[in-house]
Protein backbone atom coordinates (compact mmCIF):
# COMPACT_ATOMS: atom_id res chain seq x y z
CA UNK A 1 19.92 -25.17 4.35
CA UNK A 2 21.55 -23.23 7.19
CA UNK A 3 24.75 -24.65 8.88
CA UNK A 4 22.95 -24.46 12.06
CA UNK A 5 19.55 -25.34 12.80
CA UNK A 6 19.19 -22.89 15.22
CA UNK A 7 22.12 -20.03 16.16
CA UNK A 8 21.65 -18.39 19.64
CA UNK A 9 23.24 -14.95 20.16
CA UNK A 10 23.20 -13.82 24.02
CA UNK A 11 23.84 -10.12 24.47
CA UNK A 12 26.55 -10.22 27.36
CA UNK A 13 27.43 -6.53 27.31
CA UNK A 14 28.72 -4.65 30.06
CA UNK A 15 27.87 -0.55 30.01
CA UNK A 16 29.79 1.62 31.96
CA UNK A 17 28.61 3.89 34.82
CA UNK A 18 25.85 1.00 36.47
CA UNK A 19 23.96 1.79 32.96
CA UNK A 20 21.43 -1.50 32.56
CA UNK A 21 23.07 -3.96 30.71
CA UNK A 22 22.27 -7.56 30.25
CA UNK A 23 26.05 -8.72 32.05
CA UNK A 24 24.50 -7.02 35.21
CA UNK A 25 22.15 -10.05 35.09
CA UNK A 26 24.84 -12.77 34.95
CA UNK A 27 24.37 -12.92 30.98
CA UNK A 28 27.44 -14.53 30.43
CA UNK A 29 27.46 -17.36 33.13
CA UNK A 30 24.06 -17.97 31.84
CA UNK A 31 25.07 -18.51 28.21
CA UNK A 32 28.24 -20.78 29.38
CA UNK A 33 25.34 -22.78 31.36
CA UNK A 34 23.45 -22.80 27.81
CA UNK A 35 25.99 -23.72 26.00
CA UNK A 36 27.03 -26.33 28.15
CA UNK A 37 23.64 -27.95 28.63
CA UNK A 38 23.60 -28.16 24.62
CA UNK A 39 26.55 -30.08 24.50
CA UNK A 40 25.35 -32.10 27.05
CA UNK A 41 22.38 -32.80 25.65
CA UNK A 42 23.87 -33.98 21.84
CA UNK A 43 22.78 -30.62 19.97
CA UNK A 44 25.81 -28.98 19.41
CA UNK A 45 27.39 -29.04 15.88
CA UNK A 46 26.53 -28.12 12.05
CA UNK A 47 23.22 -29.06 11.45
CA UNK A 48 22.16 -28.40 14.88
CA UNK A 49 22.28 -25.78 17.59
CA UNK A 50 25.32 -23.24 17.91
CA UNK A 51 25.24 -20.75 21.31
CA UNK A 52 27.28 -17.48 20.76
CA UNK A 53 28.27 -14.22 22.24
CA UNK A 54 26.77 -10.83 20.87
CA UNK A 55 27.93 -7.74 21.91
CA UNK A 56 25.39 -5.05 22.44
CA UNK A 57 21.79 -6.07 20.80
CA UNK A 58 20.27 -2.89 21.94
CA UNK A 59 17.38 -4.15 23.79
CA UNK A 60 19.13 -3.16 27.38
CA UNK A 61 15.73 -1.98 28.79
CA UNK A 62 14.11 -5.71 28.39
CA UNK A 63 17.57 -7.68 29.68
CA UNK A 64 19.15 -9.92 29.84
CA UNK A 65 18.00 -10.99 26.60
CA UNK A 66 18.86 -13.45 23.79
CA UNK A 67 17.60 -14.10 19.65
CA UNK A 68 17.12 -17.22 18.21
CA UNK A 69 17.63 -17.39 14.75
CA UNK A 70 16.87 -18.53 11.99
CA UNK A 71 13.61 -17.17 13.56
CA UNK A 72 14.43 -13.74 15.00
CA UNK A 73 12.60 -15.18 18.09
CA UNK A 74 13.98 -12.35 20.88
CA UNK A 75 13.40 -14.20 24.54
CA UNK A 76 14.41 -12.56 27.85
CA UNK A 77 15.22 -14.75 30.60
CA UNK A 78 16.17 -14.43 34.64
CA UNK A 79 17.31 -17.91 35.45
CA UNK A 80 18.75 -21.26 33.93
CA UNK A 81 14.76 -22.60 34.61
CA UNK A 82 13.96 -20.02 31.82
CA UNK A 83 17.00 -21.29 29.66
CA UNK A 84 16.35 -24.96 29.86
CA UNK A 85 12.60 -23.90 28.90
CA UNK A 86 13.78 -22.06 25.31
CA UNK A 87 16.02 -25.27 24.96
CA UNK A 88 12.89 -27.65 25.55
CA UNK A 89 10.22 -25.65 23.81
CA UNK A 90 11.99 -24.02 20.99
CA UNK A 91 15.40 -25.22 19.81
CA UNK A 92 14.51 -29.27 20.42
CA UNK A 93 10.47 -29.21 19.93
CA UNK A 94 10.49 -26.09 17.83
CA UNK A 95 7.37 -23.87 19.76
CA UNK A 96 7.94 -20.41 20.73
CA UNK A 97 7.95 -19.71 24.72
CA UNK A 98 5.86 -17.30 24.41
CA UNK A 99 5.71 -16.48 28.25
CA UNK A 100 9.74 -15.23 27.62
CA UNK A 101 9.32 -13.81 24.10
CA UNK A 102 9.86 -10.26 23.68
């Protein structure tokens, strides 16, 4: 068994020169909202649901985006309505939002 249930890695890169880049949509005060709303919620810790940082993940043109693993499930997102949806659906009921998958 995995140490996590699920692990969530949010790309919050920043490109140079106004290149897309998923930190141009507020990646990273999105993933603090994430993580906080997993704490809040009771799923944070081994055995649960772990929210991390990724550099670069090379899907720029479809940011901001974010994998859920063990999966691989890839999800882009605009708001913290989409983010509480992947927490609701996927990582505590376990169905694919297919509506944000990529």
């Amino acid at each position: 068994m995995s140490y996590y249930q699920y692990h969530v890695f949010f790309c919050t890169n920043q490109r140079d020169a106004g290149e897309q880049c998923c930190e141009q949509c507020n990646a990273t005060e999105i993933r603090g909202y994430a993580k906080a709303r997993i704490k809040e919620l009771g799923l944070s810790g081994q055995g649960k649901v772990r929210i991390n940082t990724a550099g670069c993940l090379d899907r720029c043109e479809q940011g901001p985006v974010l994998v859920v693993y063990p999966e691989g499930t890839w999800y882009s997102y605009l708001d913290r309505e989409d983010i509480d949806e992947i927490i609701n659906e996927h990582l505590i009921n376990g169905r694919v939002v297919e509506r944000l998958k990529i």
